[in-house]
Protein backbone atom coordinates (compact mmCIF):
# COMPACT_ATOMS: atom_id res chain seq x y z
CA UNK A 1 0.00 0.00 0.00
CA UNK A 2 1.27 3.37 -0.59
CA UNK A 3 0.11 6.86 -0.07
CA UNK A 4 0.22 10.63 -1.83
CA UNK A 5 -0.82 13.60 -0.31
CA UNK A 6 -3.51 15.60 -2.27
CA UNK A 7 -4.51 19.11 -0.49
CA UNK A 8 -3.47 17.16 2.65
CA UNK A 9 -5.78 14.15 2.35
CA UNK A 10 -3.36 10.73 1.77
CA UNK A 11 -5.10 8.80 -1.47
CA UNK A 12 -4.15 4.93 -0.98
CA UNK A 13 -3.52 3.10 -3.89
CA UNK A 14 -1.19 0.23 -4.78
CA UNK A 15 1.65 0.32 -8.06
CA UNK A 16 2.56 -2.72 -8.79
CA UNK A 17 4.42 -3.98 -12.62
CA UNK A 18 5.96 -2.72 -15.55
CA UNK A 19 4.70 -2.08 -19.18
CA UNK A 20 1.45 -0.33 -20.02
CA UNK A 21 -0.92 0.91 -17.27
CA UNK A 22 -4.55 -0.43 -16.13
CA UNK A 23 -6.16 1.57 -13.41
CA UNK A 24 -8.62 -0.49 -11.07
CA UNK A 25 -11.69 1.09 -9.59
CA UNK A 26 -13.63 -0.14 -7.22
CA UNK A 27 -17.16 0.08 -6.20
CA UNK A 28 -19.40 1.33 -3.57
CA UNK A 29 -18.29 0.48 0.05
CA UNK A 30 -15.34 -2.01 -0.99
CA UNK A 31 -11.69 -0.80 -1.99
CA UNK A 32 -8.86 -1.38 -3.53
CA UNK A 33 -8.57 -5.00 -1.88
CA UNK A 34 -10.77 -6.68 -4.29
CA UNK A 35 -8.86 -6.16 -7.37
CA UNK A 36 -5.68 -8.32 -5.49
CA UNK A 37 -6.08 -11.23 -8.05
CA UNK A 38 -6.36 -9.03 -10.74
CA UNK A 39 -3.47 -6.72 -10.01
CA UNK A 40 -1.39 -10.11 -9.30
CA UNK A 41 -2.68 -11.41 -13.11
CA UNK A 42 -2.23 -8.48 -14.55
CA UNK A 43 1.19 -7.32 -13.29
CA UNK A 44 2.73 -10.00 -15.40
CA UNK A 45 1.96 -7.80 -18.38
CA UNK A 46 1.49 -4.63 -17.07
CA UNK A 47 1.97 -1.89 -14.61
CA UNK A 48 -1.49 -1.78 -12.76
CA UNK A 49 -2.79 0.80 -10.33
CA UNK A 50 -5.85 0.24 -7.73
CA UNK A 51 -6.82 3.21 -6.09
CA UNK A 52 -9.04 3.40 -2.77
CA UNK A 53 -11.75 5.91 -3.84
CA UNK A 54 -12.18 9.10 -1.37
CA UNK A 55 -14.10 7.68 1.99
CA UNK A 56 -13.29 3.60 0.77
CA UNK A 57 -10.38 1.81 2.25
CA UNK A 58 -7.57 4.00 3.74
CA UNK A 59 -8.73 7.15 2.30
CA UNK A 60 -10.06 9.12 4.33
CA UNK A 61 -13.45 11.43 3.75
CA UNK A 62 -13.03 14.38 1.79
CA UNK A 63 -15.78 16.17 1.01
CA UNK A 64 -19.47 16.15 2.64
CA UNK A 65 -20.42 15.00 -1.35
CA UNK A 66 -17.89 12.87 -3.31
CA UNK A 67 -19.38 13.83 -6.60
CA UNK A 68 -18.21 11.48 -9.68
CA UNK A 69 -16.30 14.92 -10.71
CA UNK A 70 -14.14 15.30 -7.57
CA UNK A 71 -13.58 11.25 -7.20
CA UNK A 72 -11.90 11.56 -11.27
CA UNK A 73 -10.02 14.51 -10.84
CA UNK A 74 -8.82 12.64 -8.06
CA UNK A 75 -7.89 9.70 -9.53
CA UNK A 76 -6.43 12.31 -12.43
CA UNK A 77 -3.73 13.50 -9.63
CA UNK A 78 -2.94 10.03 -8.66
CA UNK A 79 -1.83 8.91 -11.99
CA UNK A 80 0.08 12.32 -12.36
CA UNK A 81 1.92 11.67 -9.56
CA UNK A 82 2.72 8.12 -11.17
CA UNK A 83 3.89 9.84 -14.53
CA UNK A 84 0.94 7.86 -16.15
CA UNK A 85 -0.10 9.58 -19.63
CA UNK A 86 -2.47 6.80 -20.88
CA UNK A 87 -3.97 3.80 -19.47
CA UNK A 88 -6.94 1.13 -19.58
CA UNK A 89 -9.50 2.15 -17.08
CA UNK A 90 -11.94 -0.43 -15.31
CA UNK A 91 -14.74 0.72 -12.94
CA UNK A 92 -16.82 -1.60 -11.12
CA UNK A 93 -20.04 -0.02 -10.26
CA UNK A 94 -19.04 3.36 -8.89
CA UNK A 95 -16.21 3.36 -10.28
CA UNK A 96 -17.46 2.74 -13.17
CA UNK A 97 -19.48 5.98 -12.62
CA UNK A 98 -15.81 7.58 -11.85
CA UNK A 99 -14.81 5.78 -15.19
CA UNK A 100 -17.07 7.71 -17.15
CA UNK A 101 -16.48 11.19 -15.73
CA UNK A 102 -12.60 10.58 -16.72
CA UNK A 103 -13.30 9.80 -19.78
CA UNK A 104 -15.50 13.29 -19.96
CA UNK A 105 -12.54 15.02 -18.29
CA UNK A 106 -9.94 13.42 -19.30
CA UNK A 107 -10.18 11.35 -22.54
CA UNK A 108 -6.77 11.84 -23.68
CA UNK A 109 -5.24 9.51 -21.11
CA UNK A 110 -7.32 6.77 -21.98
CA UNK A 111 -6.62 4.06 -24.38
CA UNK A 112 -9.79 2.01 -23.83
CA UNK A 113 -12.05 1.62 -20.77
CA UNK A 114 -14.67 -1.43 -18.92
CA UNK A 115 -17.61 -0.63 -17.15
CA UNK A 116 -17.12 -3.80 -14.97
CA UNK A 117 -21.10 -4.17 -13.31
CA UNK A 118 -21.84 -0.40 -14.36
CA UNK A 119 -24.02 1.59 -16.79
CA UNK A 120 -23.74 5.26 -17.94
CA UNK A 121 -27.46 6.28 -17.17
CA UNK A 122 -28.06 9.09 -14.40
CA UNK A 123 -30.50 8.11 -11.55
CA UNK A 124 -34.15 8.78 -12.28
CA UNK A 125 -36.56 9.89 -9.59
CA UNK A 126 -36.84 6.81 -8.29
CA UNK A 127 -33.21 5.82 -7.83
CA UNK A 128 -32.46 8.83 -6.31
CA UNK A 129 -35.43 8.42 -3.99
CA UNK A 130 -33.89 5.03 -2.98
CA UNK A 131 -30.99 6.82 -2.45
CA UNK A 132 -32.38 9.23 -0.02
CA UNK A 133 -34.00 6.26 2.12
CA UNK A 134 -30.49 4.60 1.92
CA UNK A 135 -29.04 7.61 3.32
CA UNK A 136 -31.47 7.76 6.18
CA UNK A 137 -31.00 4.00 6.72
CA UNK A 138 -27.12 4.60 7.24
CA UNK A 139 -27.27 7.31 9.40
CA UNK A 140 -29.63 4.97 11.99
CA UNK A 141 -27.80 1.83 11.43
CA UNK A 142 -25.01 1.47 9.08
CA UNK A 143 -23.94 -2.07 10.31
CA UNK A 144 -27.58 -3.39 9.63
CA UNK A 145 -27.24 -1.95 6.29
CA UNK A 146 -23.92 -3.12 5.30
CA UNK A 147 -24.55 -6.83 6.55
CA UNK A 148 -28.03 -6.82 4.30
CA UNK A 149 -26.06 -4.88 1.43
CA UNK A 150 -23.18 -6.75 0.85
CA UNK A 151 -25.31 -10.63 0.12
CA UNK A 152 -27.76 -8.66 -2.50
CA UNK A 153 -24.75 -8.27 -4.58
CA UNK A 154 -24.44 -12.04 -5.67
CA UNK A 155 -26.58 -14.22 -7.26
CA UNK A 156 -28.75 -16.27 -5.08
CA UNK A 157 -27.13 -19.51 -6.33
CA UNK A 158 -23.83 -17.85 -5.57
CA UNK A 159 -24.48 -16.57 -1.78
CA UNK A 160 -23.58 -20.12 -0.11
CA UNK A 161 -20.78 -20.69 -2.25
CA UNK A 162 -18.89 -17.12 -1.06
CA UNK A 163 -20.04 -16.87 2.28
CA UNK A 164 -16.59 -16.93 3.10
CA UNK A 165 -15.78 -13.87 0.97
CA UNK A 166 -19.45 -12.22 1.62
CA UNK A 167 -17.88 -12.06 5.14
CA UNK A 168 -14.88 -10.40 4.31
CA UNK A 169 -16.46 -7.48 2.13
CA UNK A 170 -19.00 -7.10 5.26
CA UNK A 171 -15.97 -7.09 7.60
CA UNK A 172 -14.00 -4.02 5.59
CA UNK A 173 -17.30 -2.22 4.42
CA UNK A 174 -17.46 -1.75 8.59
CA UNK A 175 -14.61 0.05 8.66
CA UNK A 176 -16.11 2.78 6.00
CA UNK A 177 -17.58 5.29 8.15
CA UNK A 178 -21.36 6.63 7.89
CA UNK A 179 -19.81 9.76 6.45
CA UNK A 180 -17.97 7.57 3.87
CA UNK A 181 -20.76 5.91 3.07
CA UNK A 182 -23.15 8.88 2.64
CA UNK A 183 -21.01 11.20 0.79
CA UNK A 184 -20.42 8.78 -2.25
CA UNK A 185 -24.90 7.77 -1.73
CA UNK A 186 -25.37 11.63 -2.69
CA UNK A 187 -22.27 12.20 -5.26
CA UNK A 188 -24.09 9.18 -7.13
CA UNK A 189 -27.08 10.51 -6.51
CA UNK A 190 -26.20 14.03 -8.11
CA UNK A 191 -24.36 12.43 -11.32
CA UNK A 192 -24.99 13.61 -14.58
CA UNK A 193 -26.14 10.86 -17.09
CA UNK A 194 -23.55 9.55 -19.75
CA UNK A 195 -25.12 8.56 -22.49
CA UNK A 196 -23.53 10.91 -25.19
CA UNK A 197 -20.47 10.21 -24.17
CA UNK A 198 -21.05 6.66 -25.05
CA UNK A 199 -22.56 7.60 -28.34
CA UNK A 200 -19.70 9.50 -29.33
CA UNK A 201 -16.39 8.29 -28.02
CA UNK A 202 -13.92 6.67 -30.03
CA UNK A 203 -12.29 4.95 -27.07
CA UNK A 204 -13.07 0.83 -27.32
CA UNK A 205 -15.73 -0.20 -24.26
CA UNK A 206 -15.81 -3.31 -22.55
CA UNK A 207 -19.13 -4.21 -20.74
CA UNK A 208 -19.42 -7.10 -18.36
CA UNK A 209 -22.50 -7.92 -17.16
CA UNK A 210 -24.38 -10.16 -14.83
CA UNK A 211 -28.00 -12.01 -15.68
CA UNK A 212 -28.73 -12.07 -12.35
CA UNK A 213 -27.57 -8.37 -11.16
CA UNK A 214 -29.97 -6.93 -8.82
CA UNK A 215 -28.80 -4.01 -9.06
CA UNK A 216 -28.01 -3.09 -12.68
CA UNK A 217 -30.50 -4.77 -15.06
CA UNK A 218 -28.89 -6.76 -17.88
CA UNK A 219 -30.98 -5.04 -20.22
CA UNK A 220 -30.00 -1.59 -19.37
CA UNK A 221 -26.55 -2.90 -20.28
CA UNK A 222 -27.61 -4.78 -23.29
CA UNK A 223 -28.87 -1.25 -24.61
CA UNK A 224 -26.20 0.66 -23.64
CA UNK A 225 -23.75 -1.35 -25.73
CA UNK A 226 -25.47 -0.51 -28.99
CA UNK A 227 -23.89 3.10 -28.24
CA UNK A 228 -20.06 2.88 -28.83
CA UNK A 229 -18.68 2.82 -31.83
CA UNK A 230 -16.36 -0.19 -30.34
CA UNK A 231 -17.88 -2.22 -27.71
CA UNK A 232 -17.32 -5.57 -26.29
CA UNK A 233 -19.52 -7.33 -24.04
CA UNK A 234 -19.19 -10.46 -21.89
CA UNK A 235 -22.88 -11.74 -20.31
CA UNK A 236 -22.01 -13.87 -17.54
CA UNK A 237 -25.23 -16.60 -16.43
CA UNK A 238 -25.83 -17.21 -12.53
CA UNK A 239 -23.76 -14.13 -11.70
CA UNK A 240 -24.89 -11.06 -9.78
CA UNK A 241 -22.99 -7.69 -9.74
CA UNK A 242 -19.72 -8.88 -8.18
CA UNK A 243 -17.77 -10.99 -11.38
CA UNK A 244 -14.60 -10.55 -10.66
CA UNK A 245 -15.40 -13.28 -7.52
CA UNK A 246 -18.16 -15.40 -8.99
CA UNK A 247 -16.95 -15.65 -12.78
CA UNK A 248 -13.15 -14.94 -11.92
CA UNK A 249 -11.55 -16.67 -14.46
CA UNK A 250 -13.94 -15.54 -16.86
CA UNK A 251 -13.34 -12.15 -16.39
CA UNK A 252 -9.63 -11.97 -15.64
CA UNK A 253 -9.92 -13.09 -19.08
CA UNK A 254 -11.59 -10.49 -21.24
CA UNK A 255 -10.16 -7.32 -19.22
CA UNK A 256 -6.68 -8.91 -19.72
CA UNK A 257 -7.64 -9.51 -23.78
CA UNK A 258 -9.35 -6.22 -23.77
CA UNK A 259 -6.18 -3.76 -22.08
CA UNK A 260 -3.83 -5.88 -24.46
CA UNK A 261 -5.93 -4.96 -27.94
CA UNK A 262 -6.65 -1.46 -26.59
CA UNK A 263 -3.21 -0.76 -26.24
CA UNK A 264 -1.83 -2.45 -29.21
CA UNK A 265 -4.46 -0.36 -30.81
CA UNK A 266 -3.35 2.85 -29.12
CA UNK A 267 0.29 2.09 -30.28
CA UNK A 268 -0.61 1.87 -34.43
């Protein structure tokens, strides 16, 4: 684990491998921990940063609102401390929201980018309604919350076979305080939509998606990937919204396939 100092808040992230760069995003209430196969995989071919997103892992809280805007140009100073002028992105869930604002922001230092479990739509009224009750729920019992959370996100055919891992998300989500936890609810809350960006980038898109994600539909997916110019999608059966544990080989697969051709692309 190492740490930079940005307007006097330490950012954690891990650096680990040579050769072209993948940043690793995680989602909502995990951190850069679950991405340790991956980074171990993909080290072998390239240099791969995982970042712990403001309020997530060993970064602290930053703002009362980590908008999707202030958690890229975050990520933006990491990688410019790191001397990184173009990478392969991959967001799961939130950070795939914070994938998409980069690529807004920042599209010159990407080479290709995944929305791992994420979708570029903005919350309607009733998502950000959910929101709201979510927020309310935290504030009166955030380890109630977390212990229901953390199951939802597998498939039901999945939940007895990673107990032992459903445990170990539970146990490090505790550790993200309310104010953690509530500041990223209302930055996703507030997010701008997308969509046009999809339509019009000429970056190549890699969608993974569960069949059985509760909490991203496949089909909002499914339409989504109509919108690139370039997309590639892998639709993974009897898997919820957390791949890179119940379809691991799967997916270490395509990002790996997808990062190489992106940057081979990039190159000619």
């Amino acid at each position: 684990m190492k740490i930079i100092t940005i307007n006097n808040h330490p950012i954690s992230f891990n650096d680990v491998g040579s050769g072209p760069a993948i940043v690793l995003l995680h989602g909502f209430m995990e951190s850069l921990k679950i991405w340790e196969d991956f980074s171990r995989q993909f080290s072998k071919s390239f240099r791969v940063v995982s970042i712990d997103l403001p309020g997530h892992g060993e970064t602290p809280v930053m703002e009362e609102v980590h908008s999707m805007e202030f958690m890229a140009k975050t990520v933006k100073h990491v990688l410019d401390e790191l001397n990184i002028s173009k990478c392969v992105m991959v967001g799961h869930s939130m950070g795939g929201y914070v994938t998409l604002q980069f690529a807004k922001q920042f599209p010159e230092l990407l080479a290709g980018f995944c929305l791992f479990h994420s979708q570029a739509g903005a919350d309607n009224d009733q998502a950000k309604e959910n929101r709201r009750r979510t927020i309310n729920i935290v504030k009166l019992n955030k380890v109630g919350f977390i212990q229901q959370f953390i199951p939802e996100l597998f498939s039901p055919s999945n939940i007895d076979r990673f107990r032992g891992e459903i445990k170990v998300l539970q146990q490090q989500a505790s550790t993200i305080s309310a104010e953690g936890i509530i500041a990223a609810l209302e930055g996703m809350k507030v997010r701008a939509g997308s969509l046009n960006l999809l339509a019009t980038t000429n970056l190549p898109v890699l969608f993974i998606a569960g069949k059985e994600d509760s909490k991203i539909p496949i089909q909002t997916i499914m339409a989504q990937a109509l919108l690139p110019a370039h997309a590639e999608v892998l639709i993974l059966g009897e898997v919820g919204h957390m791949g890179f544990y119940e379809a691991k080989k799967e997916t270490l697969g395509i990002v790996e396939g997808f990062a190489k051709r992106a940057m081979k692309t990039e190159k000619t």
